[in-house]
PDB file of N, CA and C in Angstrom:
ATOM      1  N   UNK A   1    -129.991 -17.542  55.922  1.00  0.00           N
ATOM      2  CA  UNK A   1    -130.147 -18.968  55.725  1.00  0.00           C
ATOM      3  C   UNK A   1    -130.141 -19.643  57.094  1.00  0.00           C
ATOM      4  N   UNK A   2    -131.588 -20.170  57.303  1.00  0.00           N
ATOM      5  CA  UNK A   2    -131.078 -20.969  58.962  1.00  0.00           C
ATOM      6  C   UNK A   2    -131.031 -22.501  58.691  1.00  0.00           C
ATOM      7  N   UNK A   3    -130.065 -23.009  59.769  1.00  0.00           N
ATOM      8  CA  UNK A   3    -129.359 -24.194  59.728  1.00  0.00           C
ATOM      9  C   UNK A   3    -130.674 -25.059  60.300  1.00  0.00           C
ATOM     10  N   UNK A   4    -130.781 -26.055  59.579  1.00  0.00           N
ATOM     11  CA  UNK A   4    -131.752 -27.370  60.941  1.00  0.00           C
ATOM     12  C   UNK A   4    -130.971 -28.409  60.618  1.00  0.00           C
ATOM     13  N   UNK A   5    -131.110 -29.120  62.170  1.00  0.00           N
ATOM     14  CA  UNK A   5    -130.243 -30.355  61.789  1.00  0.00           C
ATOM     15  C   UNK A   5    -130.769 -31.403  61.337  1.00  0.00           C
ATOM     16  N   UNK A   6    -130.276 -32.357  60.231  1.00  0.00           N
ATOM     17  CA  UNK A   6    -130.170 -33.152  59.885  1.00  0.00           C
ATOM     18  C   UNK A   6    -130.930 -32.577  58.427  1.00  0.00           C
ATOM     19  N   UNK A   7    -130.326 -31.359  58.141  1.00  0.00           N
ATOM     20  CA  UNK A   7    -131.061 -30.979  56.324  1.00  0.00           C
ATOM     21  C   UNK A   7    -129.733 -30.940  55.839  1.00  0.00           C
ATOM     22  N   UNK A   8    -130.328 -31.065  54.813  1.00  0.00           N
ATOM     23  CA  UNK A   8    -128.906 -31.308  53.712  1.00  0.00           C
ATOM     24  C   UNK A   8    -127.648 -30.302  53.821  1.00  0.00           C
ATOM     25  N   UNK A   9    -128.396 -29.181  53.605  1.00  0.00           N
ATOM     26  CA  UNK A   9    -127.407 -27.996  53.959  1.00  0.00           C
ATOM     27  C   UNK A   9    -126.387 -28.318  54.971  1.00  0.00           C
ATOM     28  N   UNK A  10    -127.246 -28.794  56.079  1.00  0.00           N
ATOM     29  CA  UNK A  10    -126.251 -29.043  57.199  1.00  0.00           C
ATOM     30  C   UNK A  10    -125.005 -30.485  56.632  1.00  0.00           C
ATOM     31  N   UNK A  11    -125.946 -30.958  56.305  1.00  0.00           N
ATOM     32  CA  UNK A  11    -124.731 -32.299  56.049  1.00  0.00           C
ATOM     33  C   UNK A  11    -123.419 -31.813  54.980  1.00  0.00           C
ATOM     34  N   UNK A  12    -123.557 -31.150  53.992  1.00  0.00           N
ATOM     35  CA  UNK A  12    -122.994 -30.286  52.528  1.00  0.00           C
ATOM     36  C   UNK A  12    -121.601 -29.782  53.673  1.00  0.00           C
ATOM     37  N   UNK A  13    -122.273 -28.775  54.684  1.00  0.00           N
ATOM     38  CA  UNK A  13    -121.437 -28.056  55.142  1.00  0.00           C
ATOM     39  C   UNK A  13    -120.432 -29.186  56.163  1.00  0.00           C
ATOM     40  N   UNK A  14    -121.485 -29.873  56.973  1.00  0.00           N
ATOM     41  CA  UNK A  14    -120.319 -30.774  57.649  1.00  0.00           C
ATOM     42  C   UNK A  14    -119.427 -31.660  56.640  1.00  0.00           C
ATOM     43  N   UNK A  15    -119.649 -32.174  55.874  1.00  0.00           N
ATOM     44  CA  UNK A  15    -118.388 -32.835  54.650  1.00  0.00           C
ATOM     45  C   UNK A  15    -117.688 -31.899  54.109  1.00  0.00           C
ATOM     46  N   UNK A  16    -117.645 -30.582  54.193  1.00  0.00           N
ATOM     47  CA  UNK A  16    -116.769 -29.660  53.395  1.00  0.00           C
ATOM     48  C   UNK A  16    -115.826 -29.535  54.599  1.00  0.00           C
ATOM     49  N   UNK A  17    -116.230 -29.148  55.830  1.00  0.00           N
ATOM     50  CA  UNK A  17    -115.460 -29.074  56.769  1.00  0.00           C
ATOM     51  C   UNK A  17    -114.207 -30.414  57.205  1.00  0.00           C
ATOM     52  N   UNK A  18    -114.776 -32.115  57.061  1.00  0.00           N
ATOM     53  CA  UNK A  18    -114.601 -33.060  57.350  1.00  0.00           C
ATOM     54  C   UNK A  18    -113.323 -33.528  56.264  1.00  0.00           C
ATOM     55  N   UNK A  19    -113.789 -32.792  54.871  1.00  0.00           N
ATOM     56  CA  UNK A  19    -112.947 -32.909  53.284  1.00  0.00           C
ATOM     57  C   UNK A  19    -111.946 -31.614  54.043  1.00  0.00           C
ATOM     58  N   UNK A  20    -111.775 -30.506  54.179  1.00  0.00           N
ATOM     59  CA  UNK A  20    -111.171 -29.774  54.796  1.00  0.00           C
ATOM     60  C   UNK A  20    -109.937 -29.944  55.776  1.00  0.00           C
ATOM     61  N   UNK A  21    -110.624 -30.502  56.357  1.00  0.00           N
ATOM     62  CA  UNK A  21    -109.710 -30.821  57.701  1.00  0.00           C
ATOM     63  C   UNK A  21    -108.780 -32.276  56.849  1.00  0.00           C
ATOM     64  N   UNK A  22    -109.551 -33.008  56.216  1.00  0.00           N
ATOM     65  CA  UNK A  22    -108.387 -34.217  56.022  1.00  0.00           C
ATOM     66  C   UNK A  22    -107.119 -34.252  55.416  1.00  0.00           C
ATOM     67  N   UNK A  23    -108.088 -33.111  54.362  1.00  0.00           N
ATOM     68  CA  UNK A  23    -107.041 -32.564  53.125  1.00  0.00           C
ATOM     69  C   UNK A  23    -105.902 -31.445  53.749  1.00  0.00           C
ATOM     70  N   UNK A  24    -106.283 -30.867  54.516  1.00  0.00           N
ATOM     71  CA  UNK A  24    -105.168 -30.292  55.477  1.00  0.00           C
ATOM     72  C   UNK A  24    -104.085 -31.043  56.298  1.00  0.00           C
ATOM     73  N   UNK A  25    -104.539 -32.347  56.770  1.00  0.00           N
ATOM     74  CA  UNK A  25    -103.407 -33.223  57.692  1.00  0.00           C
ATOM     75  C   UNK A  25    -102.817 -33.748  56.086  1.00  0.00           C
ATOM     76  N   UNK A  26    -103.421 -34.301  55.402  1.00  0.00           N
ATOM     77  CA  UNK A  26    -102.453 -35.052  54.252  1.00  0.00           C
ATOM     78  C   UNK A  26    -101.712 -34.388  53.506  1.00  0.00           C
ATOM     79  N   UNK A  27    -102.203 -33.295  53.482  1.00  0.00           N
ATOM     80  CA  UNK A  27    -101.115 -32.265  52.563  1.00  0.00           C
ATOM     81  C   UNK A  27    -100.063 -31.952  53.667  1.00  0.00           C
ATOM     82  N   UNK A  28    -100.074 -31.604  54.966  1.00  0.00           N
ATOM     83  CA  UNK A  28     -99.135 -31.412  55.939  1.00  0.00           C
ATOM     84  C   UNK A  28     -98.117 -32.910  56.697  1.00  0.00           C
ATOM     85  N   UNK A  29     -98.850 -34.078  56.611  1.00  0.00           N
ATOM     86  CA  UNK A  29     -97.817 -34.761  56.912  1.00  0.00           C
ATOM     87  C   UNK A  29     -97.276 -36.401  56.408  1.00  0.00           C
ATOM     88  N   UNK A  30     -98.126 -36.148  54.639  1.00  0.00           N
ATOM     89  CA  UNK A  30     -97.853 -37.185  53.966  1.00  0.00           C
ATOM     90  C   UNK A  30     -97.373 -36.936  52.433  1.00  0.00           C
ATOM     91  N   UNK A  31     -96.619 -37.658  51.464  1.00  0.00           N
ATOM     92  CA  UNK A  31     -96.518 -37.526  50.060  1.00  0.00           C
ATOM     93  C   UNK A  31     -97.427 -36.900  49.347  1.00  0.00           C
ATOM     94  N   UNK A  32     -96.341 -36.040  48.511  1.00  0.00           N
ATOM     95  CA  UNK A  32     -97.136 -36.314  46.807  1.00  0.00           C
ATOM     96  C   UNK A  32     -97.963 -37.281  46.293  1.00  0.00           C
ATOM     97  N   UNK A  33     -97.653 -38.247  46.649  1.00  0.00           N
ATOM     98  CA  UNK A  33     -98.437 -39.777  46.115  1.00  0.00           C
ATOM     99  C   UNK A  33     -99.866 -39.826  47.413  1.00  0.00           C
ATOM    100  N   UNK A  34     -99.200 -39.831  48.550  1.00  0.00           N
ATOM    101  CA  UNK A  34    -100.800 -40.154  49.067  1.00  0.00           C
ATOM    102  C   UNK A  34    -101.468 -38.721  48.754  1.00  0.00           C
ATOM    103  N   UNK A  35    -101.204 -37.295  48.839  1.00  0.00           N
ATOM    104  CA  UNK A  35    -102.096 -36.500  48.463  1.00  0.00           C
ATOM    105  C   UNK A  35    -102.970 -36.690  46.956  1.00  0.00           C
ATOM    106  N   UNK A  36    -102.550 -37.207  46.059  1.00  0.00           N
ATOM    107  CA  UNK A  36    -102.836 -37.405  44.854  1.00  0.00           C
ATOM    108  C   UNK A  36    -103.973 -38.292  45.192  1.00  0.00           C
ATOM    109  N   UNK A  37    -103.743 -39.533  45.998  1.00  0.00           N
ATOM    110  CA  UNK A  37    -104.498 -41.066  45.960  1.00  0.00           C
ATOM    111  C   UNK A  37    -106.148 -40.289  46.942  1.00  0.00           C
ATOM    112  N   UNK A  38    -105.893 -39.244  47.434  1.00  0.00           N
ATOM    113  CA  UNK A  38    -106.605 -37.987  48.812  1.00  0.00           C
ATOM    114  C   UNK A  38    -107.359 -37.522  47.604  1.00  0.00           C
ATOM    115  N   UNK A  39    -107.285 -36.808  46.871  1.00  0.00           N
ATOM    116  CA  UNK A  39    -107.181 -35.963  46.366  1.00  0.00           C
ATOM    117  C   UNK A  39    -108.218 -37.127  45.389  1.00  0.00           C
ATOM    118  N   UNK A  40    -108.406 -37.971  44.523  1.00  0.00           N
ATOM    119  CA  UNK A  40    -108.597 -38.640  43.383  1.00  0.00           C
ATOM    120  C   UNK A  40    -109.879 -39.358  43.826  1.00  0.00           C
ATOM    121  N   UNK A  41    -109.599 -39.907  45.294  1.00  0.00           N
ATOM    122  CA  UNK A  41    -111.024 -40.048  46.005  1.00  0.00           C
ATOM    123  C   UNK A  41    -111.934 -38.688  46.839  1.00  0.00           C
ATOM    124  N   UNK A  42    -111.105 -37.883  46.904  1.00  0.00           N
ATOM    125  CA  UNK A  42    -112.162 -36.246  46.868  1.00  0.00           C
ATOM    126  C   UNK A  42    -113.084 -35.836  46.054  1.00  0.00           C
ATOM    127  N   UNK A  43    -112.133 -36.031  44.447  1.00  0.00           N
ATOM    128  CA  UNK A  43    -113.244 -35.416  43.222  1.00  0.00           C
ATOM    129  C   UNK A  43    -114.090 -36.625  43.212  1.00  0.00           C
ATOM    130  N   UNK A  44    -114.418 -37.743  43.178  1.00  0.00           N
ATOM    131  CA  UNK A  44    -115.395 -38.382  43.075  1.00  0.00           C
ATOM    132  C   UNK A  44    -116.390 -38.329  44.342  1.00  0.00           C
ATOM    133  N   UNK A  45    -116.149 -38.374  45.491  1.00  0.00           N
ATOM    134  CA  UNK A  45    -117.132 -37.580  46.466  1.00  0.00           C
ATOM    135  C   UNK A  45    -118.182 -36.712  45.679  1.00  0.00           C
ATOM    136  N   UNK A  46    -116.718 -35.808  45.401  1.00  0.00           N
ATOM    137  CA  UNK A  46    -117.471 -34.239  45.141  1.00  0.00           C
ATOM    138  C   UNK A  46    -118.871 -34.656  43.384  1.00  0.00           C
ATOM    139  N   UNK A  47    -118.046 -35.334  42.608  1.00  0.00           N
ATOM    140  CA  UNK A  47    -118.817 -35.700  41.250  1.00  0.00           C
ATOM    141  C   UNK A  47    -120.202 -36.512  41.851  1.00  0.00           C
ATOM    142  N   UNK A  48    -120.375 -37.239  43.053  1.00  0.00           N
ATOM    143  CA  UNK A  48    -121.807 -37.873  43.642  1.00  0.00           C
ATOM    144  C   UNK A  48    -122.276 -37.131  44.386  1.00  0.00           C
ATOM    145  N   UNK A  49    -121.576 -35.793  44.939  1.00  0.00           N
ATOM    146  CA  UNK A  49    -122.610 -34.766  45.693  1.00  0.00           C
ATOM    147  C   UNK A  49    -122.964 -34.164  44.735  1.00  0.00           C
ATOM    148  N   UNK A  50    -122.497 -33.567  43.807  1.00  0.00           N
ATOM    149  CA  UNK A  50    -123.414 -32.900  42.667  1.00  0.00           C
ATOM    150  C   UNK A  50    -124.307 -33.333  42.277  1.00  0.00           C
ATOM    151  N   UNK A  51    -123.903 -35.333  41.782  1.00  0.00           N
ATOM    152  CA  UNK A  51    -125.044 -35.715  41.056  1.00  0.00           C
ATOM    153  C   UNK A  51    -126.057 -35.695  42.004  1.00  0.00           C
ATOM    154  N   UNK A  52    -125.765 -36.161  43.345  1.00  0.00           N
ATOM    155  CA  UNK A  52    -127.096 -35.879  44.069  1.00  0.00           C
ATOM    156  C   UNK A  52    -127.729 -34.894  44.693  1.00  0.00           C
ATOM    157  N   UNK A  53    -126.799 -33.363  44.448  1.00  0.00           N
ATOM    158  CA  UNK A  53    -128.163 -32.387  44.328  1.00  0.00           C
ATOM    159  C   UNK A  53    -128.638 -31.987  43.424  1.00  0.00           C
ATOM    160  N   UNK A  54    -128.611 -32.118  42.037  1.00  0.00           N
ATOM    161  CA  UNK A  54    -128.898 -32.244  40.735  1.00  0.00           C
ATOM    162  C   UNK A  54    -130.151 -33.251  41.369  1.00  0.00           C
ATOM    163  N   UNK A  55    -130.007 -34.268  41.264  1.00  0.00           N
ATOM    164  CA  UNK A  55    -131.031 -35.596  41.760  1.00  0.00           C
ATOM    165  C   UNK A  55    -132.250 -35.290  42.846  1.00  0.00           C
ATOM    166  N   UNK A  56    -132.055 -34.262  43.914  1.00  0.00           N
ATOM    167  CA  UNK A  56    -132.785 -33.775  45.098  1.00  0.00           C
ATOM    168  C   UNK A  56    -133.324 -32.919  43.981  1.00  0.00           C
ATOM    169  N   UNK A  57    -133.182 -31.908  43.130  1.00  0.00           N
ATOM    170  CA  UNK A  57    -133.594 -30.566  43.061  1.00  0.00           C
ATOM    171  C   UNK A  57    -134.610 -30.861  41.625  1.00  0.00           C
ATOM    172  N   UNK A  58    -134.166 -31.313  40.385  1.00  0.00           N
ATOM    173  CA  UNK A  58    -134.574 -32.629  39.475  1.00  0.00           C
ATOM    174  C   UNK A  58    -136.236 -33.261  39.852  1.00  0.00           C
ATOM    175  N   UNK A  59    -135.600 -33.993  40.986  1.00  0.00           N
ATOM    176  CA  UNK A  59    -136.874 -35.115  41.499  1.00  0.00           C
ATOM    177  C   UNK A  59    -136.894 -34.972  43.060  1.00  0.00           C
ATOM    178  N   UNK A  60    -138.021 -34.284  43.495  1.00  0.00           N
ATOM    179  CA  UNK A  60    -138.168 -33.718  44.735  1.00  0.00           C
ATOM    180  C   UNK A  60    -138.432 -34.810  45.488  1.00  0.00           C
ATOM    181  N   UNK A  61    -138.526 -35.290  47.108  1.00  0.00           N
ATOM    182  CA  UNK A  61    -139.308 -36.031  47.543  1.00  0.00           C
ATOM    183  C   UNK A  61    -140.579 -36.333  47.172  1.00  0.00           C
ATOM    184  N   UNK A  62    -141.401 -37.589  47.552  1.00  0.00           N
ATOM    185  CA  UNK A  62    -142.939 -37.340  46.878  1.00  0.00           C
ATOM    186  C   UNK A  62    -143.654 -36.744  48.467  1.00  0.00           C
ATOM    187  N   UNK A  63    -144.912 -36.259  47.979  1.00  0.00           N
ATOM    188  CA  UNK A  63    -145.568 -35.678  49.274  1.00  0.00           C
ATOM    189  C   UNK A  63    -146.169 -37.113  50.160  1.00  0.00           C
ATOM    190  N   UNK A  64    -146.280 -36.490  51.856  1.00  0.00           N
ATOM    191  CA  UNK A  64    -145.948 -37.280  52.430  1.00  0.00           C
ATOM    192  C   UNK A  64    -147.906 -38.055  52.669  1.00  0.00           C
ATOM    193  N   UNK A  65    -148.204 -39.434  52.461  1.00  0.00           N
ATOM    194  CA  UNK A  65    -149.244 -40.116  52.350  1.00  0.00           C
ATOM    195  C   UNK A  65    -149.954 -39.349  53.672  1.00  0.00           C
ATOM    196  N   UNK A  66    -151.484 -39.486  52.952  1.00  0.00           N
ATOM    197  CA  UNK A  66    -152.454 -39.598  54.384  1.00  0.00           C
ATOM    198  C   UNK A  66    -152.840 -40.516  54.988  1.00  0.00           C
ATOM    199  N   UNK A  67    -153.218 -40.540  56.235  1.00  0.00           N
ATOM    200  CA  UNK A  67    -153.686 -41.675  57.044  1.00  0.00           C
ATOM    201  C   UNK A  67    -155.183 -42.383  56.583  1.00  0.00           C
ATOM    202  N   UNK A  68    -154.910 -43.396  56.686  1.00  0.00           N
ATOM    203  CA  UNK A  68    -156.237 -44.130  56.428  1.00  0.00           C
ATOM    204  C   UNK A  68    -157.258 -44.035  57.113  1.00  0.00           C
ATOM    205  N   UNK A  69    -158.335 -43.787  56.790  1.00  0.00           N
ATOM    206  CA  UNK A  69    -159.503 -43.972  57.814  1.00  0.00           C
ATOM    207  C   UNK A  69    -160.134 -44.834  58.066  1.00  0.00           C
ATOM    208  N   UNK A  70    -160.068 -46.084  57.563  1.00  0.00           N
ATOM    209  CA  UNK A  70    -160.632 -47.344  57.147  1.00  0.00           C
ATOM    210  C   UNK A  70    -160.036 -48.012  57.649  1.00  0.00           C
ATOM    211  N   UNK A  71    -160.113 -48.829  58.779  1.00  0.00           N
ATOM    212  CA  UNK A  71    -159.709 -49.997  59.455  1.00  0.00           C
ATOM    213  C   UNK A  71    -159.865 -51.360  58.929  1.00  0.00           C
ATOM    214  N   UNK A  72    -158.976 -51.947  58.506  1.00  0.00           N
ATOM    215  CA  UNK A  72    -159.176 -53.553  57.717  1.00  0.00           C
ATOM    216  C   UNK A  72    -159.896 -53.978  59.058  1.00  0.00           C
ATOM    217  N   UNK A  73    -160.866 -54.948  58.728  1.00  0.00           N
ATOM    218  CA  UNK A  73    -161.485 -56.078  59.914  1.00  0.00           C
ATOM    219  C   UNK A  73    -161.072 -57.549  59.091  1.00  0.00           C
ATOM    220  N   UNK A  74    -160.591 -58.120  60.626  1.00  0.00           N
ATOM    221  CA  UNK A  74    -159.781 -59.468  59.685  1.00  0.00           C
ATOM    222  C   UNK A  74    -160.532 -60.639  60.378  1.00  0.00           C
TER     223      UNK A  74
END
């Protein structure tokens, strides 16, 4: 699988890392309660990245227009 930047893949993986790392400091130097409040705004992240690769894979980009050859004269 090769990486390019700025494809989705790449972005998927940088928020897992970014969800990773946060969820690691809050579980290490805050409550039960803020991990929960961490934690409650995680799964909904996670429930709009699904819906939107469901949404990418579903309904593809449209293909990209051709150039005009026809010059308006104004």
């Amino acid at each position: 699988m090769k990486l390019r930047p700025r494809s989705y893949t790449t972005y998927s993986l940088g928020c897992a890392v970014a969800w990773a790392v946060l969820l690691a400091v809050v579980a290490a130097r805050k409550g039960k309660r803020n991990m929960r409040n961490v934690l409650l705004v995680f799964y909904g992240w996670v429930i709009a990245w699904v819906s939107n690769t469901i949404a990418r894979t579903v309904y593809p980009p449209p293909r990209a227009r051709q150039p005009r050859t026809q010059h308006l004269e104004g």
